[in-house]
C-alpha atoms as a PDB file:
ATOM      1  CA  UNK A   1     -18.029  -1.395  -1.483  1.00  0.00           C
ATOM      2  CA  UNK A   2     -17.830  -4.654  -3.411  1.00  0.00           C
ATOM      3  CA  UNK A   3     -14.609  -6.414  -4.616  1.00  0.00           C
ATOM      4  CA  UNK A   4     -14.448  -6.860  -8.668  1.00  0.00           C
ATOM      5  CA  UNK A   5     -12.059  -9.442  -7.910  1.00  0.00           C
ATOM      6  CA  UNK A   6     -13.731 -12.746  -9.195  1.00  0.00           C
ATOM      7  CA  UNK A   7     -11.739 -15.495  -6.678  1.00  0.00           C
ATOM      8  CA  UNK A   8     -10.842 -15.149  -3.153  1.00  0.00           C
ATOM      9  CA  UNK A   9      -8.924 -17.794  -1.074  1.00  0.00           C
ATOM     10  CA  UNK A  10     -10.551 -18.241   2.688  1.00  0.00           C
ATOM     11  CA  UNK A  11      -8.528 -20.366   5.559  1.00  0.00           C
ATOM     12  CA  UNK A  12     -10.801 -22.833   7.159  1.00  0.00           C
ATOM     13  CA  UNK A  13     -12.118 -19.748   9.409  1.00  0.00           C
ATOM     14  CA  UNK A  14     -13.187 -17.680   6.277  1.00  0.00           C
ATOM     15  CA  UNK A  15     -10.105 -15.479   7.054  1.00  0.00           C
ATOM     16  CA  UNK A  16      -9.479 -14.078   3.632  1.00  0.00           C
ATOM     17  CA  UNK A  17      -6.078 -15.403   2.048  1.00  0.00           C
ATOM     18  CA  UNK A  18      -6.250 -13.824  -1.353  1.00  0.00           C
ATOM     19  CA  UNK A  19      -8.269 -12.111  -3.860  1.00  0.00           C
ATOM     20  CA  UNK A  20      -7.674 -12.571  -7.764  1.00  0.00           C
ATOM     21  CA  UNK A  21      -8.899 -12.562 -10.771  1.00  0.00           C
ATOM     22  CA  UNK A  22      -6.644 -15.295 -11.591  1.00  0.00           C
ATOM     23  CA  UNK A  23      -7.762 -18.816 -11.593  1.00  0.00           C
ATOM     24  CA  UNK A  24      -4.023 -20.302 -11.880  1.00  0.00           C
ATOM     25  CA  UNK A  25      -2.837 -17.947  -8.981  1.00  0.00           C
ATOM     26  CA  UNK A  26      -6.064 -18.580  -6.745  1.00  0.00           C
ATOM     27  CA  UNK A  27      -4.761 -22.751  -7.124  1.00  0.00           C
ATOM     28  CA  UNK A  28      -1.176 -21.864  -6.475  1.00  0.00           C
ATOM     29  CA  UNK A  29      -2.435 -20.272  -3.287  1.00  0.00           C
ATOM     30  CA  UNK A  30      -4.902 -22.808  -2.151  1.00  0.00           C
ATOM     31  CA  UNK A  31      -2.094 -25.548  -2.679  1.00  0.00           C
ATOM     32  CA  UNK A  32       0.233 -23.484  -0.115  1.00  0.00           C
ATOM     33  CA  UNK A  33      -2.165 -23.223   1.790  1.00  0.00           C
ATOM     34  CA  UNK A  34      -4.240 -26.483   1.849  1.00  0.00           C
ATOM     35  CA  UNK A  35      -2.846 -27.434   5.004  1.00  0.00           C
ATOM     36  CA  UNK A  36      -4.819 -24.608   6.748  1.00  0.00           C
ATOM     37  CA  UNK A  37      -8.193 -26.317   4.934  1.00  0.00           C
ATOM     38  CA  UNK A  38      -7.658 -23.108   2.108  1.00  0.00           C
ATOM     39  CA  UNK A  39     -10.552 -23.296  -0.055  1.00  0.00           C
ATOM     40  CA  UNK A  40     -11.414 -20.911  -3.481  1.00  0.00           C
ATOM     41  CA  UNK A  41     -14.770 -19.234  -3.393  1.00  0.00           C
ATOM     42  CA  UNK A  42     -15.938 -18.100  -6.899  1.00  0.00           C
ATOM     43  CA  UNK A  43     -17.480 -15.008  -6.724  1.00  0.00           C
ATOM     44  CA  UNK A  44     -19.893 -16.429  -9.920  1.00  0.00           C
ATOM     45  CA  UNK A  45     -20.995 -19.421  -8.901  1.00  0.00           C
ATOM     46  CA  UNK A  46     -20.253 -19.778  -4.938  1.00  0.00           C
ATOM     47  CA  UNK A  47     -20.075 -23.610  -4.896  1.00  0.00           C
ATOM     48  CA  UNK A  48     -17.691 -24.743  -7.802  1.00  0.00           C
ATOM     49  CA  UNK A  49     -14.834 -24.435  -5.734  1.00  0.00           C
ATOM     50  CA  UNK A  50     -15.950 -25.416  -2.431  1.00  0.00           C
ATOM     51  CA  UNK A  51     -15.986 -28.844  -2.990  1.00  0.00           C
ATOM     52  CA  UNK A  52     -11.620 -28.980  -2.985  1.00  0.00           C
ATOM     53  CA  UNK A  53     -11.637 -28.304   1.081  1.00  0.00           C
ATOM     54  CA  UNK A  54      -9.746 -31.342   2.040  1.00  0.00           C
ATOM     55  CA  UNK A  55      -9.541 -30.195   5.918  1.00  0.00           C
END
């Protein structure tokens, strides 16, 4: 089954966080999380996103 959701928040283990359609909620989350290495992965383009892993 796939997810419609279009953003989904992975730890730095690909453990899935959330899953949104929400761009604003998907940053809140990544922000509280970003000390775990949270990272957004668009389900559109899969690299946009990436890029904001600060580990």
């Amino acid at each position: 089954m796939k997810d419609k959701e279009r953003y989904t928040v992975y730890d730095n283990k690909k453990k899935v966080i959330l899953k949104t359609n929400e761009i604003s909620e998907a940053l809140k989350v990544r922000e509280e999380n970003k000390h775990i290495g949270a990272y957004i992965e668009d389900r559109k383009n899969k690299n946009k996103h990436r890029n904001d892993y600060i580990g």
